[in-house]
N, C-alpha and C. Protein backbone atom coordinates (compact mmCIF):
# COMPACT_ATOMS: atom_id res chain seq x y z
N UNK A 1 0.84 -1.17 0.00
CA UNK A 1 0.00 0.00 0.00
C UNK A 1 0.89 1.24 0.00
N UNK A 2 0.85 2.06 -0.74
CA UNK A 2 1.04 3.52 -1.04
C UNK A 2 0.73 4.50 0.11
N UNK A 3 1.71 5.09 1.15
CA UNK A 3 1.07 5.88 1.62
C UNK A 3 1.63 7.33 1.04
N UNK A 4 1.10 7.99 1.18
CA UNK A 4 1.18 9.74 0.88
C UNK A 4 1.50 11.04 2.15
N UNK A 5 2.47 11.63 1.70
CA UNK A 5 2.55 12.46 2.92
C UNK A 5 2.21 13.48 2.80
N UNK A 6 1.55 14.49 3.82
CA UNK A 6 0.76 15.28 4.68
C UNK A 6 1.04 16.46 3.20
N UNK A 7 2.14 16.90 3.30
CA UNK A 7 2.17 17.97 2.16
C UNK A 7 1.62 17.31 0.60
N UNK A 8 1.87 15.90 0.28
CA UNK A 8 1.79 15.74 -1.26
C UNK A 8 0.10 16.31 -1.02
N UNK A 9 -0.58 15.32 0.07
CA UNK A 9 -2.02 15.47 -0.05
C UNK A 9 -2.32 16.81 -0.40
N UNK A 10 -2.17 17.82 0.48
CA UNK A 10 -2.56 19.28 0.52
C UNK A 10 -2.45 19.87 -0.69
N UNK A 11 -1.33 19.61 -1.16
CA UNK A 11 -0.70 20.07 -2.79
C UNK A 11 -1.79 19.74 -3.63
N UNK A 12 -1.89 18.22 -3.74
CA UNK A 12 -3.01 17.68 -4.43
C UNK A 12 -4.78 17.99 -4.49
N UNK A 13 -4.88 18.16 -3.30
CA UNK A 13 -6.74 19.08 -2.90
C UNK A 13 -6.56 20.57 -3.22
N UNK A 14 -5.11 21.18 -3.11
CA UNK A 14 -5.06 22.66 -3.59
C UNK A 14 -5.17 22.86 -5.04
N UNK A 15 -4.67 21.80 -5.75
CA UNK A 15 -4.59 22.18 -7.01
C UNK A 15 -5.96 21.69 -7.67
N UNK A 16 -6.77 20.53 -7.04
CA UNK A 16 -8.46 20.14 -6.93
C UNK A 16 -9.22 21.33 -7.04
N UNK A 17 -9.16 21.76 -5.64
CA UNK A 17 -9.89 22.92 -5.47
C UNK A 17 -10.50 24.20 -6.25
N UNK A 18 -10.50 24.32 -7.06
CA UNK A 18 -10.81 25.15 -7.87
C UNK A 18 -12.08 25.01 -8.86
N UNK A 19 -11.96 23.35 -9.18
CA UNK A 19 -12.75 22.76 -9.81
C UNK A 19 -14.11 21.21 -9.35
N UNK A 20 -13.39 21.10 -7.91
CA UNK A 20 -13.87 20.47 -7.11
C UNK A 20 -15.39 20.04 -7.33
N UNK A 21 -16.46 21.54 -6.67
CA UNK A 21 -17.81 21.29 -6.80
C UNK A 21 -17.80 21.30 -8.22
N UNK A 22 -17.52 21.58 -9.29
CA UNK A 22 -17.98 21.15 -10.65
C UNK A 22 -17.89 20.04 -11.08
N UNK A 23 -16.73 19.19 -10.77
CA UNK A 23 -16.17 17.48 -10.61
C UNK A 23 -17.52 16.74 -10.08
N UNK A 24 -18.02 17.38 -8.80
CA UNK A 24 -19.17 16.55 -8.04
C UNK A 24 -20.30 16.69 -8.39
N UNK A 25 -20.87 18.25 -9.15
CA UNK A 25 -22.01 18.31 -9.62
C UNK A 25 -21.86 16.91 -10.95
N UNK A 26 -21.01 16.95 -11.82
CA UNK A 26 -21.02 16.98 -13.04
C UNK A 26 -21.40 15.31 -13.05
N UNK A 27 -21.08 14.45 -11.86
CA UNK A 27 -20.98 13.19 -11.24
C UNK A 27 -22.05 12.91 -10.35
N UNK A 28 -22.85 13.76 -10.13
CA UNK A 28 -24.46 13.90 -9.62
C UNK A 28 -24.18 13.59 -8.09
N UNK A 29 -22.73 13.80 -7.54
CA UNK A 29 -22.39 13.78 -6.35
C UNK A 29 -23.97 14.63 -5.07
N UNK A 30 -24.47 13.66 -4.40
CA UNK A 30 -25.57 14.57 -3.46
C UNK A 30 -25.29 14.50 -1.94
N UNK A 31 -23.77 14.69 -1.66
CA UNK A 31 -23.60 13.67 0.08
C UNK A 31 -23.94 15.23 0.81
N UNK A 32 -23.92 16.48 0.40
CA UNK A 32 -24.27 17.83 0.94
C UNK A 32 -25.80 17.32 1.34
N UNK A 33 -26.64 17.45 0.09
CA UNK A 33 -28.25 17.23 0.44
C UNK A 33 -28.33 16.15 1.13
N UNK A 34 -27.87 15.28 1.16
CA UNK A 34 -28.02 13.92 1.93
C UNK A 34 -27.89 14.20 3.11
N UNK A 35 -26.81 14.72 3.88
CA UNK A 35 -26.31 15.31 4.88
C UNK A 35 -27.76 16.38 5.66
N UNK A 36 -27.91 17.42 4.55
CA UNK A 36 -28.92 18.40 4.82
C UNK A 36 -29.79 17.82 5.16
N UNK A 37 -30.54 16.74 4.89
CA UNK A 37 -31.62 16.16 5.02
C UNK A 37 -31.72 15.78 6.17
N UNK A 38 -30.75 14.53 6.58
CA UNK A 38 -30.82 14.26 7.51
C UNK A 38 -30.43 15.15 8.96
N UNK A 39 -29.83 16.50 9.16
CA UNK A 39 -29.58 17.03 10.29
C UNK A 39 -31.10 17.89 9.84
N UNK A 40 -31.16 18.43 9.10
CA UNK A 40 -32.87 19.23 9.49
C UNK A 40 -34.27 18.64 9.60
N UNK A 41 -33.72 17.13 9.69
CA UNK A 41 -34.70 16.57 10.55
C UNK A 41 -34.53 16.41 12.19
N UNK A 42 -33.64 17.15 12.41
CA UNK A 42 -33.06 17.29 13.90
C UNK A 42 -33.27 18.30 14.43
N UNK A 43 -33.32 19.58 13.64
CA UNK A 43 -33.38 20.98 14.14
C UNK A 43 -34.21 21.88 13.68
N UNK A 44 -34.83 23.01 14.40
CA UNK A 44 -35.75 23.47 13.53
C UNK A 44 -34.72 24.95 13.06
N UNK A 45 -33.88 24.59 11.48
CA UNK A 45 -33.53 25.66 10.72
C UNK A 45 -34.21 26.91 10.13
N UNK A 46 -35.54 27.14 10.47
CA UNK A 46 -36.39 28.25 10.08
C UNK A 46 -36.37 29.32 11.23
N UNK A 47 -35.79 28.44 12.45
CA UNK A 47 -35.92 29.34 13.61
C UNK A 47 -35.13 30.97 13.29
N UNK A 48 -35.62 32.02 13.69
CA UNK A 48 -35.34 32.88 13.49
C UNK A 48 -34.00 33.22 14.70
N UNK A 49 -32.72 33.70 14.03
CA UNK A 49 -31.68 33.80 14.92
C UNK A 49 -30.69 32.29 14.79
N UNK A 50 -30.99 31.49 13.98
CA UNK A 50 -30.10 30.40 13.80
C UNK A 50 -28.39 30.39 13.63
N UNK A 51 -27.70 29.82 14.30
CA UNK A 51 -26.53 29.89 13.81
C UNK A 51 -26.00 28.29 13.49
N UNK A 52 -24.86 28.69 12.86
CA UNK A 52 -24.35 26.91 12.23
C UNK A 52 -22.89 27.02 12.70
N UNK A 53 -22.07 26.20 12.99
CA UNK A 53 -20.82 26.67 12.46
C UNK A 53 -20.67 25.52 12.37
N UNK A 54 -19.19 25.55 10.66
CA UNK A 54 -19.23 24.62 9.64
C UNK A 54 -18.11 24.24 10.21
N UNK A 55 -17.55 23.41 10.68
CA UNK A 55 -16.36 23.07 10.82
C UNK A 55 -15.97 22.15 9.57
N UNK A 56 -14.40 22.89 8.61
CA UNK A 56 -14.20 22.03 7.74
C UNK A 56 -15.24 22.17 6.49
N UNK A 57 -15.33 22.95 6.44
CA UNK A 57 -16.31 23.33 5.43
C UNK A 57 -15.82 23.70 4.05
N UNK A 58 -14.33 23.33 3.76
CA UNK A 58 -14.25 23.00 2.39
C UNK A 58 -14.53 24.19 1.32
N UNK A 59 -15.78 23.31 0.87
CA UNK A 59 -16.03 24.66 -0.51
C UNK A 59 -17.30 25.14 -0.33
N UNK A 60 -17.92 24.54 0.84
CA UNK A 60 -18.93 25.55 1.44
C UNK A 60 -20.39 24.73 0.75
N UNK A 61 -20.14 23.64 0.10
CA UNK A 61 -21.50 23.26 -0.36
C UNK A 61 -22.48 22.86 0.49
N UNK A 62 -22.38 21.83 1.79
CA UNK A 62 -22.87 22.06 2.88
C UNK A 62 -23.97 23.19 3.53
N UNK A 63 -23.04 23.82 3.77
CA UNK A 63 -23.42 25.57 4.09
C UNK A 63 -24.51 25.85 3.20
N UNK A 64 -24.18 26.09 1.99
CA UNK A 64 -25.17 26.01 1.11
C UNK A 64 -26.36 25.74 0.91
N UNK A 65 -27.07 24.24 1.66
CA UNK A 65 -27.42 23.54 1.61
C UNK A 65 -28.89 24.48 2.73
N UNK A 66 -27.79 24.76 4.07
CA UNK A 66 -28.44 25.53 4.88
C UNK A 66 -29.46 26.93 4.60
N UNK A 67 -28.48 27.34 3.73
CA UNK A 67 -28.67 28.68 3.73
C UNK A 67 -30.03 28.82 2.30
N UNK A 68 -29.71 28.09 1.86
CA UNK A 68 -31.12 27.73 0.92
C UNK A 68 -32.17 27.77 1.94
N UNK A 69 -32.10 26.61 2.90
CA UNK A 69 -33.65 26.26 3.14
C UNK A 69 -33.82 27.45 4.46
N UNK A 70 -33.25 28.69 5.18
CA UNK A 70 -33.28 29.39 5.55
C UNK A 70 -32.31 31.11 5.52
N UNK A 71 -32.44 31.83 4.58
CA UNK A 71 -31.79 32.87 4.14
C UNK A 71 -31.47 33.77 5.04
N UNK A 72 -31.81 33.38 6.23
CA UNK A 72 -31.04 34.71 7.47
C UNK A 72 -30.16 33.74 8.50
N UNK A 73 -29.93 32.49 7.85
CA UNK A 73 -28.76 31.60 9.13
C UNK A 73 -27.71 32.38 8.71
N UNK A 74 -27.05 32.46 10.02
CA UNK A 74 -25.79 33.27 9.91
C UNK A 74 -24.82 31.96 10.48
N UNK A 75 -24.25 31.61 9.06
CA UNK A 75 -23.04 30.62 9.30
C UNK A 75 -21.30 31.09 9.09
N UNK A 76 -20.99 30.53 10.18
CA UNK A 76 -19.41 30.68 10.22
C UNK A 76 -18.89 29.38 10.10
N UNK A 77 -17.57 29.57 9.16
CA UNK A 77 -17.24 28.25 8.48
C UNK A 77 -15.35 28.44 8.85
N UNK A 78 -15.05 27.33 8.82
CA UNK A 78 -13.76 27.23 9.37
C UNK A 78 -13.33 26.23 8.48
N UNK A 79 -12.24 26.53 7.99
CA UNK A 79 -11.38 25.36 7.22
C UNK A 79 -9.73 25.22 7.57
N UNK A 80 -8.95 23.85 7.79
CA UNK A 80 -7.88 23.95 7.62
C UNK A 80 -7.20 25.01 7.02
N UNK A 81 -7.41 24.75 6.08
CA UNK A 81 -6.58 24.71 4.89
C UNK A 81 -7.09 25.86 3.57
N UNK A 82 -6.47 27.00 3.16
CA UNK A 82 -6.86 27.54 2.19
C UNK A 82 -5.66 26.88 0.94
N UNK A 83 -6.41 27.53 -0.10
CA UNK A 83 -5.74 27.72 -1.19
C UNK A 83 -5.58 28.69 -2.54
């Protein structure tokens, strides 16, 4: 087995990144809505004053996800890693 070290990875998702969510749309990738689905059957997201915070939130599709089905959540998103 092949392992990979800490920088090749990063290198490799940095140079991803750009094109990432278009890769996943284009592949009918749905693990965001899937995700969405199942936590807003947990919480009530319409509540007025909602907050999220995204830990790892990537390219923000997630988030997204939120902010659709309620337009005044005020989410803060945190990522490792920019690029």
């Amino acid at each position: 087995m092949r392992v990979f070290s800490g920088r090749y990875i990063r290198k490799a998702y940095n140079a991803w990144a750009d094109h990432y969510d278009a890769d996943f749309r284009r592949n009918k990738w749905n693990g965001p809505r899937k995700l969405f689905n199942v936590l807003s059957g947990s919480y009530d997201l319409q509540r007025k004053g909602t907050k999220l915070l995204d830990l790892g939130v990537g390219t923000g599709l997630l988030s997204a996800e939120f902010k659709r089905a309620n337009p005044d959540i005020h989410i803060t998103g945190i990522n490792q890693f920019e690029h």
